[in-house]
N, C-alpha and C. Protein backbone atom coordinates (compact mmCIF):
# COMPACT_ATOMS: atom_id res chain seq x y z
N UNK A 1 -18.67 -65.88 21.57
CA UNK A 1 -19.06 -64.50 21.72
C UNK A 1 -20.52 -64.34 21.32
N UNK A 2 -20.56 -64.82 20.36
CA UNK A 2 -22.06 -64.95 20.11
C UNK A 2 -23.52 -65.44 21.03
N UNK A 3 -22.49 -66.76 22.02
CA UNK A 3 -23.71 -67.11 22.83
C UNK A 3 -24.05 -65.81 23.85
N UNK A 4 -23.19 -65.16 23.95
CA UNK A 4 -23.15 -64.32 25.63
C UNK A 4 -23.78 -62.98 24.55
N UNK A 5 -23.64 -62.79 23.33
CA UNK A 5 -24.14 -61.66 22.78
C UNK A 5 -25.79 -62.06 23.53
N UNK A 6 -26.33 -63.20 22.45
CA UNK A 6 -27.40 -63.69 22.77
C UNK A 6 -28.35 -63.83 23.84
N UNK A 7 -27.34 -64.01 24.90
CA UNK A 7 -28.02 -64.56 26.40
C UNK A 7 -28.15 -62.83 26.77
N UNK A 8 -27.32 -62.18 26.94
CA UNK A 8 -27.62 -60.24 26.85
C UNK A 8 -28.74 -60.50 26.09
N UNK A 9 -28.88 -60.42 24.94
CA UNK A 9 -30.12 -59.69 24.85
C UNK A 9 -31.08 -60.52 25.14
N UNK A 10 -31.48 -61.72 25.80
CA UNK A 10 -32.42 -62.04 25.93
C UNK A 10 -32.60 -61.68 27.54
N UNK A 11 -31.77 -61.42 28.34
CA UNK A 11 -31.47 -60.56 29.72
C UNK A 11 -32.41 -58.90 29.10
N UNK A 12 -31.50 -58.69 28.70
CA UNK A 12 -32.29 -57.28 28.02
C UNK A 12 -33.75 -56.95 27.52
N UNK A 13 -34.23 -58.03 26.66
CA UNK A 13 -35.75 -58.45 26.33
C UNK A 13 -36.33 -58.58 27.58
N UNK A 14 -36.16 -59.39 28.18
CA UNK A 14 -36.62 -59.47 29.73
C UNK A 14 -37.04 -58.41 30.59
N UNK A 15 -36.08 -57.52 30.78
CA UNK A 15 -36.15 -56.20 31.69
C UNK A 15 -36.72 -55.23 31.01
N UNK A 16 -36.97 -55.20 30.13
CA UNK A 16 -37.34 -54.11 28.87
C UNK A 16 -39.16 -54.86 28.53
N UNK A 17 -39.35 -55.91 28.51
CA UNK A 17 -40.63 -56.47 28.00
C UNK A 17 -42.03 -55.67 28.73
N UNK A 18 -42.52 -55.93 28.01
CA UNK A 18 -43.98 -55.08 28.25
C UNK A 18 -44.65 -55.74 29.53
N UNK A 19 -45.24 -54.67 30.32
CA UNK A 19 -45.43 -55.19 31.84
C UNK A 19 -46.76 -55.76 31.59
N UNK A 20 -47.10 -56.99 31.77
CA UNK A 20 -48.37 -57.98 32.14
C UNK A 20 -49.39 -57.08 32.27
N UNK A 21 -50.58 -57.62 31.42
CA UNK A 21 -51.73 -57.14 31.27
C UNK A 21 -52.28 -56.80 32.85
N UNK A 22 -52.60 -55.85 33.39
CA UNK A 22 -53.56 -55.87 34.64
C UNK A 22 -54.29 -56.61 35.10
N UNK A 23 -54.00 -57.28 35.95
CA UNK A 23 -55.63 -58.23 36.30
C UNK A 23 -57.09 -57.19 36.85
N UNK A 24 -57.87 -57.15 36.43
CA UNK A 24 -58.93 -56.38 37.20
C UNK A 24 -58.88 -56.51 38.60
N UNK A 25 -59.22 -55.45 39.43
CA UNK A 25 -58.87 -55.82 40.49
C UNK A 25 -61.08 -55.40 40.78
N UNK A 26 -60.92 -55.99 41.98
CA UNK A 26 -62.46 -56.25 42.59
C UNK A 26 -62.26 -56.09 43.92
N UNK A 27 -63.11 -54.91 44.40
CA UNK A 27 -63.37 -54.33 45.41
C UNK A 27 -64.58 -55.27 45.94
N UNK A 28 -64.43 -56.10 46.89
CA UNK A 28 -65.22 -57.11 48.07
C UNK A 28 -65.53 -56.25 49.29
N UNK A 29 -64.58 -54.97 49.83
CA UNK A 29 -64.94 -54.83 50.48
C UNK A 29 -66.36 -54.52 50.81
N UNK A 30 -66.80 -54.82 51.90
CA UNK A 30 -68.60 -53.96 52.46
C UNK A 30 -68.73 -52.42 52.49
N UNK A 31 -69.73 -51.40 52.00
CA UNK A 31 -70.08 -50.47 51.57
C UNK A 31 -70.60 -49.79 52.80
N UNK A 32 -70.80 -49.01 53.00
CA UNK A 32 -71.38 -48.45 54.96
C UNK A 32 -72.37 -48.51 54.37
N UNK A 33 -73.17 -48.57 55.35
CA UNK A 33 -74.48 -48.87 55.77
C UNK A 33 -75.50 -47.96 55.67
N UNK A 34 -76.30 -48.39 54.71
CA UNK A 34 -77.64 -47.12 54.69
C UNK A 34 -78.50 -47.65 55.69
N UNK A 35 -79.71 -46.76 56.11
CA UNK A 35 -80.11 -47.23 57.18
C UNK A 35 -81.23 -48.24 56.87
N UNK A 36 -81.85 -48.46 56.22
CA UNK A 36 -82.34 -49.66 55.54
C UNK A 36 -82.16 -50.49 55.37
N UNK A 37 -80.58 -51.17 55.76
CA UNK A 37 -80.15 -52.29 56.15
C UNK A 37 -79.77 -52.63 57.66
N UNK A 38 -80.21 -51.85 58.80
CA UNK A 38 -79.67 -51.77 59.81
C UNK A 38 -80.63 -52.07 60.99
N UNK A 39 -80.59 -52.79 62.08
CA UNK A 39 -81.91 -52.41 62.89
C UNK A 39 -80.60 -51.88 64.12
N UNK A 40 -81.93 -51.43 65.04
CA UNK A 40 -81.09 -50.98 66.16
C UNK A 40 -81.47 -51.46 67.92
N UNK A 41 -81.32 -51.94 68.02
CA UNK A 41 -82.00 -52.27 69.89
C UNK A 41 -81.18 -51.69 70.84
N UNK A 42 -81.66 -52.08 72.27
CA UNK A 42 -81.38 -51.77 73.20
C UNK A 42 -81.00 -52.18 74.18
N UNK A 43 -79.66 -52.51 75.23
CA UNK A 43 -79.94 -53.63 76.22
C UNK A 43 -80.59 -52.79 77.53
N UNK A 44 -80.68 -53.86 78.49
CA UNK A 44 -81.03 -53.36 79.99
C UNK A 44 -80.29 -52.16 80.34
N UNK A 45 -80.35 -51.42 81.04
CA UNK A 45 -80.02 -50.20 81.28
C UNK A 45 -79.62 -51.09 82.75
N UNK A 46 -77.82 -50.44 83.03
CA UNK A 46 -76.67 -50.75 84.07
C UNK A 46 -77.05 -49.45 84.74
N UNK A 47 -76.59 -49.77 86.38
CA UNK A 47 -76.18 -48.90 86.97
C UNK A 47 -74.80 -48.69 87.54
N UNK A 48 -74.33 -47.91 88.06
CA UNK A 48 -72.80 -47.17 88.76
C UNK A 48 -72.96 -46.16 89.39
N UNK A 49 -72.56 -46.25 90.87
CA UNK A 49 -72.50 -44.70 91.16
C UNK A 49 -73.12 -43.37 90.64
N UNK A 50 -74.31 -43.33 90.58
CA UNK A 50 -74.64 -42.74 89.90
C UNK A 50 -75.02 -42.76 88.73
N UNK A 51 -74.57 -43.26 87.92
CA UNK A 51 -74.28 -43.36 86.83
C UNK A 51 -75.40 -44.53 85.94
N UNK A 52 -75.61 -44.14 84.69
CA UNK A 52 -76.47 -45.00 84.08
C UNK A 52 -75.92 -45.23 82.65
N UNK A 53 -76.14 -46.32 82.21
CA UNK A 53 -75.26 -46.70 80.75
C UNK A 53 -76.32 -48.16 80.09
N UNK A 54 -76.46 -48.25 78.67
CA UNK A 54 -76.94 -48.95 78.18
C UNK A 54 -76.53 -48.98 76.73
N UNK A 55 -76.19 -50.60 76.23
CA UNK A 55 -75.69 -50.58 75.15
C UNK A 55 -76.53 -50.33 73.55
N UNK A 56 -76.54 -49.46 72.58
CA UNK A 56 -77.22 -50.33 71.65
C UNK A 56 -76.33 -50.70 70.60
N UNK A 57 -77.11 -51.88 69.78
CA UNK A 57 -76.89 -52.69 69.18
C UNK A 57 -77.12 -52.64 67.52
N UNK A 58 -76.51 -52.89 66.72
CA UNK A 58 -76.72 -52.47 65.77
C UNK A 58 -76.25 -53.86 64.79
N UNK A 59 -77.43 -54.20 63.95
CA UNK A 59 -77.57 -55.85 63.33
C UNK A 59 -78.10 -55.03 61.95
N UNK A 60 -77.62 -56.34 61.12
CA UNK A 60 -78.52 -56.42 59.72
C UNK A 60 -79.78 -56.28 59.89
N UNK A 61 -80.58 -55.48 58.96
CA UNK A 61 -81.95 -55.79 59.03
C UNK A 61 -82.05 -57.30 57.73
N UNK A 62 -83.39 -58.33 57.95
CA UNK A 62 -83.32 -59.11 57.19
C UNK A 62 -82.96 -59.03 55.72
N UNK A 63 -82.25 -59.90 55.09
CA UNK A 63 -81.58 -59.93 54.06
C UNK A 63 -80.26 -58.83 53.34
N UNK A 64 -80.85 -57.91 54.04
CA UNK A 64 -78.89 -56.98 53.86
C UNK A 64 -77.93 -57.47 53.69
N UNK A 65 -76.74 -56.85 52.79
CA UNK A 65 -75.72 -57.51 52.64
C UNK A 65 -74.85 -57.00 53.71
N UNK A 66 -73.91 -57.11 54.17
CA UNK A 66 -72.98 -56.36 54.83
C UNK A 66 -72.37 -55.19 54.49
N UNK A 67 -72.52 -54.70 55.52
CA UNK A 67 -71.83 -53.07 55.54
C UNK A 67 -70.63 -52.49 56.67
N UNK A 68 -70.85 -52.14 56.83
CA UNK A 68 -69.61 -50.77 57.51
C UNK A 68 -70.22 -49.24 58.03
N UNK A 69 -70.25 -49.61 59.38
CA UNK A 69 -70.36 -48.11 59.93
C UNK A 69 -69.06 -47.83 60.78
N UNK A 70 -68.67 -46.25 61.01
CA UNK A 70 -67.78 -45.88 62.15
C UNK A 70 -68.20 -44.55 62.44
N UNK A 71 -68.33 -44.39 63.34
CA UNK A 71 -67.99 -42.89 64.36
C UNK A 71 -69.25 -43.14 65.40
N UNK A 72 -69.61 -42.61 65.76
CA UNK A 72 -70.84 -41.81 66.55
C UNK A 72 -71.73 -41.81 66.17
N UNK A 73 -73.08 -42.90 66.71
CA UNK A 73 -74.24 -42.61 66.79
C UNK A 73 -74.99 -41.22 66.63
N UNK A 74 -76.22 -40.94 66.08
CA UNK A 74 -76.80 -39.76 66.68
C UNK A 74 -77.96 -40.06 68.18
N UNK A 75 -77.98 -39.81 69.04
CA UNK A 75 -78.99 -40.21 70.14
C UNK A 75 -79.27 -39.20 71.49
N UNK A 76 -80.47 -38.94 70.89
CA UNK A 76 -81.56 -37.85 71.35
C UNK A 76 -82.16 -38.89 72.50
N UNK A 77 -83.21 -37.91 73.78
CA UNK A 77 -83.61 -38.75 74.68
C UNK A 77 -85.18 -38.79 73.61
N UNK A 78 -86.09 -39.57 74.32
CA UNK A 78 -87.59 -39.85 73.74
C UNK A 78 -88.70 -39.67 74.93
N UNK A 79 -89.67 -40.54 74.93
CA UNK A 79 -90.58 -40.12 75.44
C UNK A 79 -90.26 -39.84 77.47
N UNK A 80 -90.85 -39.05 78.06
CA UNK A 80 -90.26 -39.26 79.46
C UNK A 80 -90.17 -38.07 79.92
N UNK A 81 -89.37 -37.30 79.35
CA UNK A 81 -88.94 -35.65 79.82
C UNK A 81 -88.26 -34.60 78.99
N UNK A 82 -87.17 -33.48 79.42
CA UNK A 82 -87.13 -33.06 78.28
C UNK A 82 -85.91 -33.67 77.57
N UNK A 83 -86.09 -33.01 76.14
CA UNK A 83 -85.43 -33.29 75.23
C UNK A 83 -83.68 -33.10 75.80
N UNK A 84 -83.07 -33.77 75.49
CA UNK A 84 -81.29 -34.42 75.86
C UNK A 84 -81.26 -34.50 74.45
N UNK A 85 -79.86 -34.29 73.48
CA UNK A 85 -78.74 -34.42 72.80
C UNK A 85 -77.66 -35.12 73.59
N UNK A 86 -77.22 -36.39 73.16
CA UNK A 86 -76.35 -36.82 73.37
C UNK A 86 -74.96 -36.62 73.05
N UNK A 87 -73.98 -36.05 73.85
CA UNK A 87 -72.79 -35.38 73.71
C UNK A 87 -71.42 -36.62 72.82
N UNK A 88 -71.23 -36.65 71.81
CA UNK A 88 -70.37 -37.75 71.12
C UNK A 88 -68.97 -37.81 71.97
N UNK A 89 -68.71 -38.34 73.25
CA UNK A 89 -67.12 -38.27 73.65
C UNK A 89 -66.95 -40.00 73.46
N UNK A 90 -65.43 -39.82 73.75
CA UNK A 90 -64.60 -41.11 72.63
C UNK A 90 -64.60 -42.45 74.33
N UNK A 91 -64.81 -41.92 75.11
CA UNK A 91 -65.12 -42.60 76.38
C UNK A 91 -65.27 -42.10 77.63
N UNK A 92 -66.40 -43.07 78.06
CA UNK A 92 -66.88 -42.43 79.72
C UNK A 92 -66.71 -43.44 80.87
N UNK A 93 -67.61 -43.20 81.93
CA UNK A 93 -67.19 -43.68 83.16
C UNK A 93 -67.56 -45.38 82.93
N UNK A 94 -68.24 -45.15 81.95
CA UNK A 94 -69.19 -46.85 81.91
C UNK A 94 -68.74 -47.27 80.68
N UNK A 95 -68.07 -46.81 80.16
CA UNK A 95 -67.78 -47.46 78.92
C UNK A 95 -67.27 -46.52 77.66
N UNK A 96 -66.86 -46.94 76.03
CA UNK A 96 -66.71 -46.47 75.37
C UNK A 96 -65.29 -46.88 74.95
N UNK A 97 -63.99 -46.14 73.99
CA UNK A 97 -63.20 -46.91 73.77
C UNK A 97 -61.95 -46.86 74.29
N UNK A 98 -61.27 -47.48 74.37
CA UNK A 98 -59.72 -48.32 75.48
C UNK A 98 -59.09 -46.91 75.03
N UNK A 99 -58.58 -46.42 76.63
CA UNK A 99 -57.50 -45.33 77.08
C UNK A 99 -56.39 -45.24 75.62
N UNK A 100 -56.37 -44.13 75.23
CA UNK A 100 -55.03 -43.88 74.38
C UNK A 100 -55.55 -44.12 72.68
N UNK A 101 -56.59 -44.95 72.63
CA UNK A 101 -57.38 -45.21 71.70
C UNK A 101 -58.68 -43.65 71.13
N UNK A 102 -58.04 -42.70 70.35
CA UNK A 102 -59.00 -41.60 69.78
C UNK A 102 -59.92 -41.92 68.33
N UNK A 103 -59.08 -42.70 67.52
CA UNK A 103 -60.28 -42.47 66.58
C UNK A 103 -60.98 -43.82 66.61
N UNK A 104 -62.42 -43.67 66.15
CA UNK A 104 -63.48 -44.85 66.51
C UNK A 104 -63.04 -45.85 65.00
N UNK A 105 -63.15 -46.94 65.27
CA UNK A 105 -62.68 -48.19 64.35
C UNK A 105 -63.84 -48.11 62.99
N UNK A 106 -63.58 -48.68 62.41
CA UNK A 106 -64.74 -48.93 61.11
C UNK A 106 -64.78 -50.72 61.83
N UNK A 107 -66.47 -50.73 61.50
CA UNK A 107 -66.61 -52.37 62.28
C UNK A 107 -67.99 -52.78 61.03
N UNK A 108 -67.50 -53.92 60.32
CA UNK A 108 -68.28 -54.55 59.45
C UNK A 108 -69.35 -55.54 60.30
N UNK A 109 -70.92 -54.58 59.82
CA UNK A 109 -71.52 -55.70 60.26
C UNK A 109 -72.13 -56.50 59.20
N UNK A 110 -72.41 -57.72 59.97
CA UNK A 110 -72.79 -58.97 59.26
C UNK A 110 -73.73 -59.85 60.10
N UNK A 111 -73.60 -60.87 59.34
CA UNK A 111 -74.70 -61.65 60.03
C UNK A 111 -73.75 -63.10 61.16
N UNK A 112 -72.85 -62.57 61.10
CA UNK A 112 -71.50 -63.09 62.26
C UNK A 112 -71.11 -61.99 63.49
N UNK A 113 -71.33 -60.64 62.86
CA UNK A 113 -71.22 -59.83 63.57
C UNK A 113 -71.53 -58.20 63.50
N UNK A 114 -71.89 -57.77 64.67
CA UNK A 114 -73.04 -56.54 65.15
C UNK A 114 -71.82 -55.74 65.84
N UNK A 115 -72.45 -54.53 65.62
CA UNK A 115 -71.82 -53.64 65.96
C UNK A 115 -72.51 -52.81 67.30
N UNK A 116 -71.87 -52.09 68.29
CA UNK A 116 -72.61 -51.74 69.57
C UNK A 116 -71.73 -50.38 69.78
N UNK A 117 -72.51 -48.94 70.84
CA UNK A 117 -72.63 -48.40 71.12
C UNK A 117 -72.82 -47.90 72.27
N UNK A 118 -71.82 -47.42 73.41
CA UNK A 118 -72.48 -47.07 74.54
C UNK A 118 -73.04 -45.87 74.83
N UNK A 119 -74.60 -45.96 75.22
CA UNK A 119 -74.95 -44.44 75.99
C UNK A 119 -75.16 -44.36 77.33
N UNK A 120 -74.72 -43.50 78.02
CA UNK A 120 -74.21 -43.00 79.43
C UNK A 120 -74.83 -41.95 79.74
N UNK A 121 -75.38 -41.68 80.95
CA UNK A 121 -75.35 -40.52 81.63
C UNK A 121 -75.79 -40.98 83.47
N UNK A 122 -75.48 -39.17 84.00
CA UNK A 122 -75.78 -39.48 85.21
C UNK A 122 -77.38 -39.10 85.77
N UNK A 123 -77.74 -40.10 86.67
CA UNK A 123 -79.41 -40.58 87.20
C UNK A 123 -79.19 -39.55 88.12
N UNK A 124 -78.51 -38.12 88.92
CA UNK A 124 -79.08 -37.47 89.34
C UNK A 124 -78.54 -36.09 89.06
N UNK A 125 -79.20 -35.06 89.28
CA UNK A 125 -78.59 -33.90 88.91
C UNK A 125 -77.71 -32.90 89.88
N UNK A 126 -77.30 -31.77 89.59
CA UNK A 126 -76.00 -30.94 90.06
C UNK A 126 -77.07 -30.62 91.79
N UNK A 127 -77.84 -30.82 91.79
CA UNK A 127 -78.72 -30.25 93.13
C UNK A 127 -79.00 -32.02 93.98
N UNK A 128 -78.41 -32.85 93.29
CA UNK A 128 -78.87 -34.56 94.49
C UNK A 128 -80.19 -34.70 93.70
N UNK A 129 -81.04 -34.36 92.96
CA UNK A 129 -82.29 -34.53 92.52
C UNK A 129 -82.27 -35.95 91.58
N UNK A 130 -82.90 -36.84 91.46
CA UNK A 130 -83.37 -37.63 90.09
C UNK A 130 -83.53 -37.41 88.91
N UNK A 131 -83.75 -37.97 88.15
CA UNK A 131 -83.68 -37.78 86.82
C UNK A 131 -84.65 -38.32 86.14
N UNK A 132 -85.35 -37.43 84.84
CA UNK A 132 -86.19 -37.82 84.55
C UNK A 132 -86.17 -39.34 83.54
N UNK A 133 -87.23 -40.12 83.66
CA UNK A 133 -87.09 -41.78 83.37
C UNK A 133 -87.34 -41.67 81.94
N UNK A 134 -86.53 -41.80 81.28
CA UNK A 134 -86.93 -42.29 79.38
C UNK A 134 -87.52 -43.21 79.21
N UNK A 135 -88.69 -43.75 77.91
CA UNK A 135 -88.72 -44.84 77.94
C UNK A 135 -88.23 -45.26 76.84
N UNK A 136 -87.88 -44.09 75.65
CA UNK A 136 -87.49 -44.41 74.45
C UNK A 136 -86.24 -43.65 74.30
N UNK A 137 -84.90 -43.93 72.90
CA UNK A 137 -84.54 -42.93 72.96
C UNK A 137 -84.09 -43.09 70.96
N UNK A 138 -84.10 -41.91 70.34
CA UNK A 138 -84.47 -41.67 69.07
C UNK A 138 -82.67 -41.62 68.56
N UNK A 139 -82.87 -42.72 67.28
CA UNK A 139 -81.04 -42.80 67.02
C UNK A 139 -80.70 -42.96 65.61
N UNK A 140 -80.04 -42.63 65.29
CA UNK A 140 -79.44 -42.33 64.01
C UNK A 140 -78.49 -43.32 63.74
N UNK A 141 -78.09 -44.15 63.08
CA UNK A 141 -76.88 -44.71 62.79
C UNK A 141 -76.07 -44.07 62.31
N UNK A 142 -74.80 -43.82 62.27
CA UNK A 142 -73.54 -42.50 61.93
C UNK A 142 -73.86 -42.70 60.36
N UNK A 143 -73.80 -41.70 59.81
CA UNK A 143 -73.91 -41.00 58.40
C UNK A 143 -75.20 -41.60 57.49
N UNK A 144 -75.83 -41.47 58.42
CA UNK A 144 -77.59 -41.30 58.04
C UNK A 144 -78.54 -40.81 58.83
N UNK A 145 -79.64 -40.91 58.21
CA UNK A 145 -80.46 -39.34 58.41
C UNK A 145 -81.69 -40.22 58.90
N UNK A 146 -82.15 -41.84 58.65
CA UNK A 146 -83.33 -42.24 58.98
C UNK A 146 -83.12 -42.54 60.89
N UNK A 147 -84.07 -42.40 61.45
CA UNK A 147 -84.04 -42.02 62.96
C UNK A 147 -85.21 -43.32 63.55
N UNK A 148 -84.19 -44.05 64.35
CA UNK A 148 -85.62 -45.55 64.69
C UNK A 148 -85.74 -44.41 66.05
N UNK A 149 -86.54 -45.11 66.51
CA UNK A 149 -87.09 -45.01 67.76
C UNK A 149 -87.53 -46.38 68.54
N UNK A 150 -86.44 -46.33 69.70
CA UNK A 150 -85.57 -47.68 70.02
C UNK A 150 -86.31 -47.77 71.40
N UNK A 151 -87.13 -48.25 72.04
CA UNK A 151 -87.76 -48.60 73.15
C UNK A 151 -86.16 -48.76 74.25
N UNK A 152 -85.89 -47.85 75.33
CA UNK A 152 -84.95 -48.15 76.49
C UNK A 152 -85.37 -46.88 77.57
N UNK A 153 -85.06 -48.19 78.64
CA UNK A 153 -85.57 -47.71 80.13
C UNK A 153 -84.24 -46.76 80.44
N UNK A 154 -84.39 -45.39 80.53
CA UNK A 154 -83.01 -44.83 81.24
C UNK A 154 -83.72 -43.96 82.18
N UNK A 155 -83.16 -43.14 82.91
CA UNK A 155 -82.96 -41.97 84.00
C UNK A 155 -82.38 -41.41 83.62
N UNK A 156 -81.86 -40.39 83.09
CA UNK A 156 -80.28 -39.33 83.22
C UNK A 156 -81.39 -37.71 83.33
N UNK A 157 -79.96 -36.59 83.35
CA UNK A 157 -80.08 -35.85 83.18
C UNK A 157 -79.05 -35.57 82.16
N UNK A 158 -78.84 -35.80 82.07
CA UNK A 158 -77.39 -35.16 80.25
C UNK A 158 -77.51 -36.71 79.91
N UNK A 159 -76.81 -36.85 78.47
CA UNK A 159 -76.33 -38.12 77.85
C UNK A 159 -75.32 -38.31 77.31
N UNK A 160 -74.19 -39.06 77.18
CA UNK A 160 -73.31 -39.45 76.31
C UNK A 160 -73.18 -40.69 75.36
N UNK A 161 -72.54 -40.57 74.07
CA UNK A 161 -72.42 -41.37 73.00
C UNK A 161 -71.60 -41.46 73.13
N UNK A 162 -70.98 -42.79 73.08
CA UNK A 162 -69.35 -43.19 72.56
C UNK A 162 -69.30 -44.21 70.93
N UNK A 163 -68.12 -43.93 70.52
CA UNK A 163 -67.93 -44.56 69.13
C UNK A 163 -68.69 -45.68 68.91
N UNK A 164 -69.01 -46.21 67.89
CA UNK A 164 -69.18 -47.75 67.32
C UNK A 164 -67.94 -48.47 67.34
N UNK A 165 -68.46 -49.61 67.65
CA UNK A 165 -67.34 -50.72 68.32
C UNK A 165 -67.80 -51.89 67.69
N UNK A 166 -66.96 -52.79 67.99
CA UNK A 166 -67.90 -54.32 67.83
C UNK A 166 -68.43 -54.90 68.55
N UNK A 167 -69.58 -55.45 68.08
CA UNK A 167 -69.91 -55.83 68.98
C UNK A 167 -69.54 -56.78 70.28
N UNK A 168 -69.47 -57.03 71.90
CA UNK A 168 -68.94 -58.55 72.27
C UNK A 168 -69.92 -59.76 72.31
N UNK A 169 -69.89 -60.46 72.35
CA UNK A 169 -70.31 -61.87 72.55
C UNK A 169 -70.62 -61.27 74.08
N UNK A 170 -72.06 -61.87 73.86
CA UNK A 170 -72.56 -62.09 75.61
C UNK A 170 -72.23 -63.20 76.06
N UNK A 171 -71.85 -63.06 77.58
CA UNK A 171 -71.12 -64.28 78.41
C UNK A 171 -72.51 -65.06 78.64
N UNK A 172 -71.99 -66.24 78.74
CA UNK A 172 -72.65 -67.54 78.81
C UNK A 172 -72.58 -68.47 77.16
N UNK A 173 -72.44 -67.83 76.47
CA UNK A 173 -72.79 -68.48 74.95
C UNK A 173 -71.38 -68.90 74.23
């Protein structure tokens, strides 16, 4: 009787014992991105039906650690004609993100990987007319306030932004 008293309470000590010191826990994750760690470019400007679209790109600036951006660019037109605000929708005719897909991803960049942006609009207006030619266009990285001014060839008359994405690997490489 005694052993089974015994073996109880050491069952009992057990379930009852003081719960293990905490291990510290350490947050690794990457911090979003101030814009001081960020550069921004531009690719060739696509055409479609109308339609005009060009990606930008968004990399470490040298030595940055990694960060984290998500949502929507800010992107104004630049030098060329008048001033355009770029309208933030979640996808357009040329791009932006996969059907059924609403909120924009959080995408860590690094020095493995860049994060990208599509801007869109259409090269002629509601009358068949052309559109005036950008050569720059002025951009914000989402939840900052410093504004590059990004050298890209466009045409439109309106503009659209779609979410930050990741970046893809260009074919051939």
């Amino acid at each position: 009787m005694l052993t089974y008293a015994l073996a109880a309470a050491s069952c009992a000590t057990t379930l009852v014992a003081a719960p293990a010191a905490a291990v510290p826990e350490t947050d690794d994750a990457p911090t979003p991105c101030w814009s001081d760690q960020i550069s921004v470019t531009a690719s060739a400007t696509q055409g479609a039906v109308g339609h005009r679209a060009l990606t930008l790109t968004f990399a470490l600036a040298g030595g940055a650690a990694p960060c984290t951006l998500t949502g929507y660019p800010g992107v104004d037109s630049g030098a060329g004609g008048p001033l355009i605000h770029a309208r933030p929708t979640p996808r357009g005719y040329m791009g932006g993100l996969p059907a059924g897909v609403n909120a924009p991803p959080i995408v860590t960049v690094s020095l493995s990987q860049q994060a990208q942006a599509i801007v869109e609009g259409m090269a002629i207006d509601g009358g068949g007319n052309g559109c005036p030619s950008y050569s720059d266009l002025l951009v914000n990285a989402p939840n900052s306030i410093e504004v590059f001014t990004v050298p890209a060839a466009i045409d439109v008359c309106q503009l659209q932004v779609h979410p930050i994405t990741a970046a893809q690997p260009e074919s051939g490489q």
